[in-house]
Protein backbone atom coordinates (compact mmCIF):
# COMPACT_ATOMS: atom_id res chain seq x y z
CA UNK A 1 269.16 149.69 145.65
CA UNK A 2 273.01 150.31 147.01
CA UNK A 3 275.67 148.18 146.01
CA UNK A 4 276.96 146.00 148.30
CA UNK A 5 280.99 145.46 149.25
CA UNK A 6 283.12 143.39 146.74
CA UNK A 7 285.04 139.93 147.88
CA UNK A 8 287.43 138.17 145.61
CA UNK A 9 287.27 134.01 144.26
CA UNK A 10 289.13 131.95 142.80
CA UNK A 11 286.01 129.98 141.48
CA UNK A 12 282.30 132.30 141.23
CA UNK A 13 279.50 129.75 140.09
CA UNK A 14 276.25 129.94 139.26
CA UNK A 15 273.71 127.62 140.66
CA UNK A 16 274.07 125.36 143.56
CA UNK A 17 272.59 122.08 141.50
CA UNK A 18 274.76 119.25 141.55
CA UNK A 19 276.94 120.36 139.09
CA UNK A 20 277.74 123.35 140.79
CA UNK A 21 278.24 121.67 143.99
CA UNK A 22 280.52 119.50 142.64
CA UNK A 23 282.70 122.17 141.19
CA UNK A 24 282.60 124.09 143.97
CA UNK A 25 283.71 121.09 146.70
CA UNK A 26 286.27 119.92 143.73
CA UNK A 27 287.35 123.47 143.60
CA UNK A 28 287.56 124.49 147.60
CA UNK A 29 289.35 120.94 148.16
CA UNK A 30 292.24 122.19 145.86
CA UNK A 31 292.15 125.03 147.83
CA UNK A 32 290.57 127.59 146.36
CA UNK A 33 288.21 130.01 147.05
CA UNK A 34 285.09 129.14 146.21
CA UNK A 35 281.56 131.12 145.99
CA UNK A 36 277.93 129.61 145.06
CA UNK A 37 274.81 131.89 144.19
CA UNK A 38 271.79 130.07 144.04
CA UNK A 39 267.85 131.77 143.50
CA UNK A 40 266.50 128.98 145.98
CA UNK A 41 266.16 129.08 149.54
CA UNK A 42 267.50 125.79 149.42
CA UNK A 43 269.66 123.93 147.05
CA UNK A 44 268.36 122.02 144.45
CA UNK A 45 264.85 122.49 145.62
CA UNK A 46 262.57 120.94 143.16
CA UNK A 47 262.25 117.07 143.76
CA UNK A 48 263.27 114.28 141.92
CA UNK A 49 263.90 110.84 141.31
CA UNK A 50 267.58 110.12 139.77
CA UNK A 51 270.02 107.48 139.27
CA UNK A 52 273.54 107.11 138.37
CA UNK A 53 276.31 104.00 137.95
CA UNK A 54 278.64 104.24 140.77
CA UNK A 55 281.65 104.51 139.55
CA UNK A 56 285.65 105.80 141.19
CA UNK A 57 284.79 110.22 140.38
CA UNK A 58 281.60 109.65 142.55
CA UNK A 59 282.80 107.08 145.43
CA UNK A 60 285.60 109.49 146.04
CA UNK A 61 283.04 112.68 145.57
CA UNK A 62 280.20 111.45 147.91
CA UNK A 63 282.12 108.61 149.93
CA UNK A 64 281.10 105.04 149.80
CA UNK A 65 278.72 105.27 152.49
CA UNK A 66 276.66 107.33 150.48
CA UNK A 67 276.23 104.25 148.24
CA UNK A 68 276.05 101.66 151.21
CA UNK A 69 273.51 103.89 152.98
CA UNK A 70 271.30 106.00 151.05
CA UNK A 71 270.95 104.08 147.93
CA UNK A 72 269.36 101.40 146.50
CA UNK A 73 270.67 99.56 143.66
CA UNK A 74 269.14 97.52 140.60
CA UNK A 75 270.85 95.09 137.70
CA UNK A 76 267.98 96.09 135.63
CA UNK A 77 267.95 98.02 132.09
CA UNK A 78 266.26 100.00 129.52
CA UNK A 79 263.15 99.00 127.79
CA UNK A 80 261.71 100.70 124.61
CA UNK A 81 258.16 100.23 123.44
CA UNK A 82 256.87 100.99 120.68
CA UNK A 83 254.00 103.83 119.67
CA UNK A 84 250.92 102.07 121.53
CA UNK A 85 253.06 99.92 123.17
CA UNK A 86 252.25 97.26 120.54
CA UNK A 87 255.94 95.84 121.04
CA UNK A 88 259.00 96.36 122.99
CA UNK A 89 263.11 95.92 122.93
CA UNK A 90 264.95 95.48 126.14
CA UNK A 91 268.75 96.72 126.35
CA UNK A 92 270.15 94.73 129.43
CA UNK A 93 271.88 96.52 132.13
CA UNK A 94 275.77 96.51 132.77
CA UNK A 95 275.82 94.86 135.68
CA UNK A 96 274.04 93.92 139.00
CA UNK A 97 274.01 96.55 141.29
CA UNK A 98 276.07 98.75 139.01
CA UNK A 99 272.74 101.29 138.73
CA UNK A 100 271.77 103.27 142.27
CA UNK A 101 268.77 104.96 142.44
CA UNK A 102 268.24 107.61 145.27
CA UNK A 103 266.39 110.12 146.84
CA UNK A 104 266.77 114.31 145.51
CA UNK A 105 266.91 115.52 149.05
CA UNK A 106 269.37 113.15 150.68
CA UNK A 107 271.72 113.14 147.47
CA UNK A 108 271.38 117.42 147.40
CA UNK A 109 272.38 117.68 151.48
CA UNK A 110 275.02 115.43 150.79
CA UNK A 111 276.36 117.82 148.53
CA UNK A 112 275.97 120.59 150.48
CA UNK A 113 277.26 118.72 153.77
CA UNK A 114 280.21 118.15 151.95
CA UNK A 115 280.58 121.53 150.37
CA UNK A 116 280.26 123.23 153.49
CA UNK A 117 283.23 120.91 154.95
CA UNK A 118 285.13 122.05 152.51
CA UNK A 119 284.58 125.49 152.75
CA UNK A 120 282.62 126.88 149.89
CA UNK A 121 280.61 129.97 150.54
CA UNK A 122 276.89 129.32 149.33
CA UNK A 123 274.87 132.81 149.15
CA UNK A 124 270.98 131.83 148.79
CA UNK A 125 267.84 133.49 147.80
CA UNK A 126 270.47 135.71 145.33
CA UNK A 127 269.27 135.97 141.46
CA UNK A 128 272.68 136.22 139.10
CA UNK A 129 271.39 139.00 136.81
CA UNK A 130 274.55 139.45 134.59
CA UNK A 131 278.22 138.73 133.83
CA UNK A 132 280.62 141.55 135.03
CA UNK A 133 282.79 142.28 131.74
CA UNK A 134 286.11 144.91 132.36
CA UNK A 135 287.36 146.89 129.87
CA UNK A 136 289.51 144.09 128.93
CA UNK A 137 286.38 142.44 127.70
CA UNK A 138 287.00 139.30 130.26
CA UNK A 139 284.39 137.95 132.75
CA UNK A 140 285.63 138.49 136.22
CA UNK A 141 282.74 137.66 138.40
CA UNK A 142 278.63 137.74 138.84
CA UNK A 143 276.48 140.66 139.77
CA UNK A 144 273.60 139.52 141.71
CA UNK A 145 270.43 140.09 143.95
CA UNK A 146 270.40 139.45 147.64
CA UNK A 147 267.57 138.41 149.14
CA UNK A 148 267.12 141.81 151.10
CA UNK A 149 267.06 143.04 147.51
CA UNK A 150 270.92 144.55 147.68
CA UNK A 151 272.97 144.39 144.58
CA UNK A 152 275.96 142.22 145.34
CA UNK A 153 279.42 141.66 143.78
CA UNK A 154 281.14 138.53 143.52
CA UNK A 155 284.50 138.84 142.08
CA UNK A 156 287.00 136.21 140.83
CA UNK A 157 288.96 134.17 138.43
CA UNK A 158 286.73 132.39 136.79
CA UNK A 159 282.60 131.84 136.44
CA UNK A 160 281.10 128.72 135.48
CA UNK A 161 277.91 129.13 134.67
CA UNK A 162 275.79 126.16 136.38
CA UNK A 163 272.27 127.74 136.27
CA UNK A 164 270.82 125.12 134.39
CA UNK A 165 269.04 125.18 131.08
CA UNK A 166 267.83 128.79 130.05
CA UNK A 167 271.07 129.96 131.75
CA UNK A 168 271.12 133.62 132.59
CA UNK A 169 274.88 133.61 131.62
CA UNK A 170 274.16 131.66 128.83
CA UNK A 171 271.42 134.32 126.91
CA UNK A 172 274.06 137.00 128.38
CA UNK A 173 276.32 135.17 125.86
CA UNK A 174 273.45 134.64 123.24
CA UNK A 175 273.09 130.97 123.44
CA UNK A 176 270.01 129.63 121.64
CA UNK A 177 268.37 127.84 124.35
CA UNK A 178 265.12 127.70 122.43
CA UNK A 179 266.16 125.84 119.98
CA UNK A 180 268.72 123.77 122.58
CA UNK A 181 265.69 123.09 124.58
CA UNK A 182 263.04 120.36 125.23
CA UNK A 183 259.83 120.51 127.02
CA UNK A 184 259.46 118.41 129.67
CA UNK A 185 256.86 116.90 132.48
CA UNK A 186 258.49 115.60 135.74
CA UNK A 187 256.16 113.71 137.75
CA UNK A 188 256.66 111.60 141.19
CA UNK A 189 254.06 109.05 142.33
CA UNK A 190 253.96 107.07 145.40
CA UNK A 191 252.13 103.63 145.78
CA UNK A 192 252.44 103.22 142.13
CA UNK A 193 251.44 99.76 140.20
CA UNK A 194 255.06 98.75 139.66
CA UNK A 195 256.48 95.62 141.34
CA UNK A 196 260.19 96.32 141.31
CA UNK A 197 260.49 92.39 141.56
CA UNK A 198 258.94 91.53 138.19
CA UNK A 199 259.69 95.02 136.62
CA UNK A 200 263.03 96.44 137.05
CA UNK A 201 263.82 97.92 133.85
CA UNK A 202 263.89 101.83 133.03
CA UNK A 203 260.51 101.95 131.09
CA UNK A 204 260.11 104.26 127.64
CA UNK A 205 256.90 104.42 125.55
CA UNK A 206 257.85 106.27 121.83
CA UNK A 207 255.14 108.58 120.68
CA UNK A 208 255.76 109.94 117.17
CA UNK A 209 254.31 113.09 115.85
CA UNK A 210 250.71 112.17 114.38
CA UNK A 211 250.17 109.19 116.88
CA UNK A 212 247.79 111.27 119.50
CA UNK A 213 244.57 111.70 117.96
CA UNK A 214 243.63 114.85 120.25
CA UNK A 215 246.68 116.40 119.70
CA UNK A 216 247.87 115.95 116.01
CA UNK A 217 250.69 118.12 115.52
CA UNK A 218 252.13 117.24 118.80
CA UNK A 219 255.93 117.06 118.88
CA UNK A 220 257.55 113.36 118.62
CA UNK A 221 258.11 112.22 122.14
CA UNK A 222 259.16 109.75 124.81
CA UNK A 223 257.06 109.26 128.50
CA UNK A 224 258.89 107.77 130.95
CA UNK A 225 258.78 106.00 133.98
CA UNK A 226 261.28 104.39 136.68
CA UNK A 227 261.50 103.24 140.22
CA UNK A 228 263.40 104.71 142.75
CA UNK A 229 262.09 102.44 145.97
CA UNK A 230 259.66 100.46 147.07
CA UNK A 231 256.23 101.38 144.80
CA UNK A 232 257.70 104.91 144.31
CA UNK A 233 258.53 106.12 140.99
CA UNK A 234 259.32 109.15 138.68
CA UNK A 235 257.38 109.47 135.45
CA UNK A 236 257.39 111.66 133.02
CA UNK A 237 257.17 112.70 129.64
CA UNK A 238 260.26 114.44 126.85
CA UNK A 239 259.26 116.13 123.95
CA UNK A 240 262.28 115.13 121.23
CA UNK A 241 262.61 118.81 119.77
CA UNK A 242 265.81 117.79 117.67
CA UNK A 243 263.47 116.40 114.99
CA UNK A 244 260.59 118.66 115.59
CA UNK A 245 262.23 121.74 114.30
CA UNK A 246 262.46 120.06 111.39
CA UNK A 247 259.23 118.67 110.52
CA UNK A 248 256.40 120.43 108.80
CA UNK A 249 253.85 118.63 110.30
CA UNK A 250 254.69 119.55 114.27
CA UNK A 251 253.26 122.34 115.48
CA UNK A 252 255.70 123.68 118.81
CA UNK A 253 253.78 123.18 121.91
CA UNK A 254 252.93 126.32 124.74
CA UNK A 255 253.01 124.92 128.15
CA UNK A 256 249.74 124.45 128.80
CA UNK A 257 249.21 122.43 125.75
CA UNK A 258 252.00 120.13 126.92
CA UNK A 259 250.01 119.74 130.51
CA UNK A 260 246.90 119.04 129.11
CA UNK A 261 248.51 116.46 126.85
CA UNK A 262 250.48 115.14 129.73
CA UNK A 263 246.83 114.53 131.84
CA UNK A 264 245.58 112.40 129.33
CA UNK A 265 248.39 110.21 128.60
CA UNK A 266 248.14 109.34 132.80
CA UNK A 267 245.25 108.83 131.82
CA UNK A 268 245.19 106.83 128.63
CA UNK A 269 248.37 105.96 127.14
CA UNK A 270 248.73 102.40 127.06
CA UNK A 271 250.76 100.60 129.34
CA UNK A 272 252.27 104.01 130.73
CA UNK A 273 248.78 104.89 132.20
CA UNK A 274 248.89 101.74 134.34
CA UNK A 275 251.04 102.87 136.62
CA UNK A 276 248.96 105.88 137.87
CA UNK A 277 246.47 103.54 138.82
CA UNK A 278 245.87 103.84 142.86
CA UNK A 279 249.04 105.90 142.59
CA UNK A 280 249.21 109.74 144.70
CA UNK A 281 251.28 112.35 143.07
CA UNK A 282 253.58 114.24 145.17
CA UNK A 283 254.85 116.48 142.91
CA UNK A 284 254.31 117.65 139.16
CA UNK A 285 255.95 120.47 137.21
CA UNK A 286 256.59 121.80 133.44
CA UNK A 287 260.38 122.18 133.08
CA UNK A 288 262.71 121.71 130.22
CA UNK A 289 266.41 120.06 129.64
CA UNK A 290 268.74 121.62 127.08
CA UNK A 291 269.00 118.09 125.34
CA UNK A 292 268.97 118.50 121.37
CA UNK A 293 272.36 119.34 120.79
CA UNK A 294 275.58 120.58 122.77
CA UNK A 295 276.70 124.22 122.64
CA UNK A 296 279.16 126.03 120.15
CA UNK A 297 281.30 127.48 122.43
CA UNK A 298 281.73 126.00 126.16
CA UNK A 299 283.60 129.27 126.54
CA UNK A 300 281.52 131.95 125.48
CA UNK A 301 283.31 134.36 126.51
CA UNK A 302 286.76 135.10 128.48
CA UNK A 303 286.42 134.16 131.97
CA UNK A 304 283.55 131.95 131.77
CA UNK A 305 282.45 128.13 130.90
CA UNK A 306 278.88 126.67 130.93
CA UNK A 307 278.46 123.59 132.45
CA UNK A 308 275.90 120.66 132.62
CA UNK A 309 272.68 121.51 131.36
CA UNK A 310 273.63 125.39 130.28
CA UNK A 311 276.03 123.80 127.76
CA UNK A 312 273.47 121.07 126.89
CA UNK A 313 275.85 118.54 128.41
CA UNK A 314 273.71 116.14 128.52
CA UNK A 315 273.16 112.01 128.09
CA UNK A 316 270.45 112.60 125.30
CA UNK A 317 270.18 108.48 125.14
CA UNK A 318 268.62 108.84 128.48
CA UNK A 319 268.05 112.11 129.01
CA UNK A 320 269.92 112.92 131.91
CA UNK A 321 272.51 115.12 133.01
CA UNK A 322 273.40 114.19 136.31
CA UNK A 323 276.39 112.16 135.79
CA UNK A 324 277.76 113.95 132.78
CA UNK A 325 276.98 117.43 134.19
CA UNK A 326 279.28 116.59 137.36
CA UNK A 327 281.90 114.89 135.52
CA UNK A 328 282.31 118.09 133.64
CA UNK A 329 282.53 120.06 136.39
CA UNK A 330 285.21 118.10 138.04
CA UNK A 331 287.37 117.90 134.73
CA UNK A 332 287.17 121.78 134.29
CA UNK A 333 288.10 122.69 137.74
CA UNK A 334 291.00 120.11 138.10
CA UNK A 335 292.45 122.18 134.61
CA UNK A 336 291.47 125.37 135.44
CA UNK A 337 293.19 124.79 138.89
CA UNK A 338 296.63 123.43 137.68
CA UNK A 339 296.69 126.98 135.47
CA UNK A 340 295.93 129.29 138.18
CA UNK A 341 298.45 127.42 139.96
CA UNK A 342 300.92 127.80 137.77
CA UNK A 343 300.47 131.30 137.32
CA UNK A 344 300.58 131.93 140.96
CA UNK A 345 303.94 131.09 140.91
CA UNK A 346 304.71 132.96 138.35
CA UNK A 347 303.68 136.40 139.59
CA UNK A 348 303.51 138.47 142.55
CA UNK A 349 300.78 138.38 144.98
CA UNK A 350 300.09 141.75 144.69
CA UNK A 351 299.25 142.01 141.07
CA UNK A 352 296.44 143.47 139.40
CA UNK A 353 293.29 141.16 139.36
CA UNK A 354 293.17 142.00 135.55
CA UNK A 355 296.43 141.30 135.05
CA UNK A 356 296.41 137.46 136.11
CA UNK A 357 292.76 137.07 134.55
CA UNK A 358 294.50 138.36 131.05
CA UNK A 359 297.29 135.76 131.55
CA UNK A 360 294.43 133.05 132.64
CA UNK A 361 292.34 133.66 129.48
CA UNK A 362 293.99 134.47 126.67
CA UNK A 363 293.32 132.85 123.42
CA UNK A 364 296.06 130.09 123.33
CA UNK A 365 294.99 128.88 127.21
CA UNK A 366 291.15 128.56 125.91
CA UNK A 367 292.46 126.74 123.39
CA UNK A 368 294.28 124.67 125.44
CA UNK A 369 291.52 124.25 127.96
CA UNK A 370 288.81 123.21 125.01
CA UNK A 371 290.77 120.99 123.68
CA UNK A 372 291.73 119.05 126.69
CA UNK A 373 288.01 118.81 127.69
CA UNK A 374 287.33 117.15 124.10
CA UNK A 375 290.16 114.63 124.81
CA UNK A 376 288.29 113.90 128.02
CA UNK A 377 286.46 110.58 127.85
CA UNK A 378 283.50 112.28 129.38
CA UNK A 379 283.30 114.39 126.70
CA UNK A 380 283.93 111.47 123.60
CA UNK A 381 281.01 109.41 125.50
CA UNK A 382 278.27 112.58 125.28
CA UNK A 383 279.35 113.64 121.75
CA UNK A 384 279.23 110.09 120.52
CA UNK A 385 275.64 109.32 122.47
CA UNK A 386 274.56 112.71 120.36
CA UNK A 387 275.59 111.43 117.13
CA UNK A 388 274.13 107.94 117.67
CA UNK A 389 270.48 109.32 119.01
CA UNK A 390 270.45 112.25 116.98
CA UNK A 391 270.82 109.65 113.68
CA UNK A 392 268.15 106.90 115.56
CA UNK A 393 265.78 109.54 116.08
CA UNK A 394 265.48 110.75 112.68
CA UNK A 395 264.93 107.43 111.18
CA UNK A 396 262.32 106.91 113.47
CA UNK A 397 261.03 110.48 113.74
CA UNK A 398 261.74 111.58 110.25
CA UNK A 399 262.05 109.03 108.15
CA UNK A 400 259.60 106.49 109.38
CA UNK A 401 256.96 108.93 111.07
CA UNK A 402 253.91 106.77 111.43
CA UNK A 403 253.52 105.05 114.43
CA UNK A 404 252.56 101.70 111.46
CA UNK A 405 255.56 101.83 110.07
CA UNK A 406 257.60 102.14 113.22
CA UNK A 407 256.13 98.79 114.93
CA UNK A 408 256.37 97.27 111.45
CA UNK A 409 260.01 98.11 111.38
CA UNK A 410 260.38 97.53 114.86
CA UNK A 411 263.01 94.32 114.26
CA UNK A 412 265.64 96.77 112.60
CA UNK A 413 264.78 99.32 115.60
CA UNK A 414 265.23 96.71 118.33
CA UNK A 415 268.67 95.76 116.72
CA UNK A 416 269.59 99.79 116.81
CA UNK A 417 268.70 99.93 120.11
CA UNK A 418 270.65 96.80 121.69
CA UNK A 419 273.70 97.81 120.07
CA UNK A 420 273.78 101.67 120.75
């Protein structure tokens, strides 16, 4: 395999999710250079259901029409049952209409529409296989495979590493993503029995470890289901792996012992199961989300930052890393930007490639950039939600266990929930 012709960047990144999208169209409108390699054919190509609260970052990312057009929105909130659904706590939403639910494929084009009109470069079908280190020992771009199986080049300033959970930059950096990660079931169902009317809420069954009786040493868990139009709906099931490293009595699951789990609680599981009923699945995949704790080291290395779900950026209250993951992204490049600006004024056009990627990451600018992002409200609302669920989920997990003494303590649990 030859190696293909180099081109330079101010921004390389890795993955064309919506994180990456949205540092790549915050990056290209602040005029830089921007390139995307993504594995798919297309971006983002596994559906989903997803929901965010509009807010100003994503009315000025996506455009208000977005939100006038291709949404729908809901006042409702979260509800928590209990193991066997034997009780339940609901946490009211923040406001009506504040939460917009959508669907994958029209939010993903969007992104790309609007990534394309700003100019970003997206290379598909190309697998990042590693970081390109010089002998400085800084990042300065992405080797990857082409789809016509040529090894490419993609040179720059700086990577961010938007690959998603099992990053390939990530292990390059030796991030732990098996003990980061959690086993998950996505699942989307049309005609399902929901009425949207009378049920409105985000839905969440607990399952603690010991609760299944054909699958005893299964993980502590959460399944999961939500509208996102008419009788449509994702459902799904997270395995809580924070606490299950650190029982004795779990027993970590393979795959196919999570699927075959999975079929029986559509089947059986009470009050999830009803919605299956007279429901047809569209689509149904094993995946994970990097959800149990957040990185050491956002820079891993010089030249490059993980993002969204390779940094375990996630909302672990919910589960999600939509809104967080794209929040980070936009705070990065808006700092990262300001500094390369400021060094471009500072020295010639023609210098060395090393020479400004030196200046760009040396030790007191990482500094500087870390600690900005941790002043970042984004960041003080996902390192508090960590705290709070990591502590919530090993008194339930942990310390309570038994799915008796978790309804019988349910009062005190209902209380923890409303207030987190």
């Amino acid at each position: 395999m030859k190696k293909h012709k180099q081109k330079f960047y101010h921004f390389v990144i890795a993955g064309a999710g919506p994180v990456g999208l949205t540092a790549g169209i915050t990056a290209a409108r602040l005029g830089h250079k921007v390139i995307i390699i993504e594995k798919g054919k297309i971006a983002g190509p596994r559906p989903r259901g997803e929901s965010f609260r509009k807010n100003a970052f994503l009315m000025d990312l996506l455009g208000k029409d977005f939100f006038d057009k291709d949404c729908f929105t809901m006042g409702g909130g979260l509800v928590f049952h209990s193991p066997g659904a034997k009780k339940s706590a609901r946490k009211p939403g923040k406001g009506k209409g504040e939460l917009c639910f959508f669907e994958w494929r029209t939010f993903i084009d969007r992104l790309v529409g609007l990534a394309k009109d700003a100019g970003v470069e997206i290379k598909y079908n190309s697998k990042v296989l590693k970081p390109i280190i010089n002998d400085r020992k800084i990042c300065i771009g992405l080797e990857y495979k082409a789809g016509n199986n040529r090894i490419c080049q993609a040179i720059g300033n700086t990577v961010l590493a938007c690959d998603g959970y099992k990053s390939t930059i990530g292990k390059y950096y030796r991030v732990d993503y098996d003990q980061m990660d959690c086993p998950m079931v996505k699942c989307l169902a049309e005609e399902a029995n929901i009425d949207i009317k009378k049920t409105p809420d985000l839905q969440f069954y607990l399952i603690g470890n010991g609760d299944l009786p054909y699958a005893g040493d299964f993980p502590p868990g959460v399944v999961y289901g939500f509208p996102i139009g008419g009788k449509k709906m994702e459902l799904g099931l997270m395995l809580r792996m924070k606490q299950a490293h650190l029982m004795k009595t779990v027993k970590i699951p393979d795959p196919k012992t999570v699927m075959n789990v999975w079929k029986i609680l559509k089947k059986e599981y009470p009050g999830f199961s009803d919605y299956f009923k007279g429901a047809k699945i569209i689509h149904e995949e094993y995946t994970g989300l990097s959800n149990t704790g957040l990185v050491d080291n956002f820079v891993p290395g010089k030249g490059v930052v993980l993002m969204g779900d390779s940094a375990g950026f996630i909302d672990p209250f919910g589960s999600s890393g939509l809104y967080s993951g794209m929040a980070m992204a936009d705070f990065w490049v808006r700092m990262l930007s300001k500094k390369l600006k400021k060094l471009s004024e500072n020295m010639p056009e023609d210098v060395l490639i090393d020479k400004f990627n030196e200046a760009l990451w040396d030790g007191n600018n990482i500094k500087t950039y870390v600690n900005g992002f941790k002043q970042a409200d984004i960041y003080k609302k996902i390192s508090k939600s960590y705290a709070l669920t990591n502590k919530f989920e090993w008194y339930i997990y942990n310390h309570l266990k038994t799915s008796d003494r978790i309804n019988r303590w349910w009062n005190v649990i209902s209380l923890m929930l409303k207030l987190a």
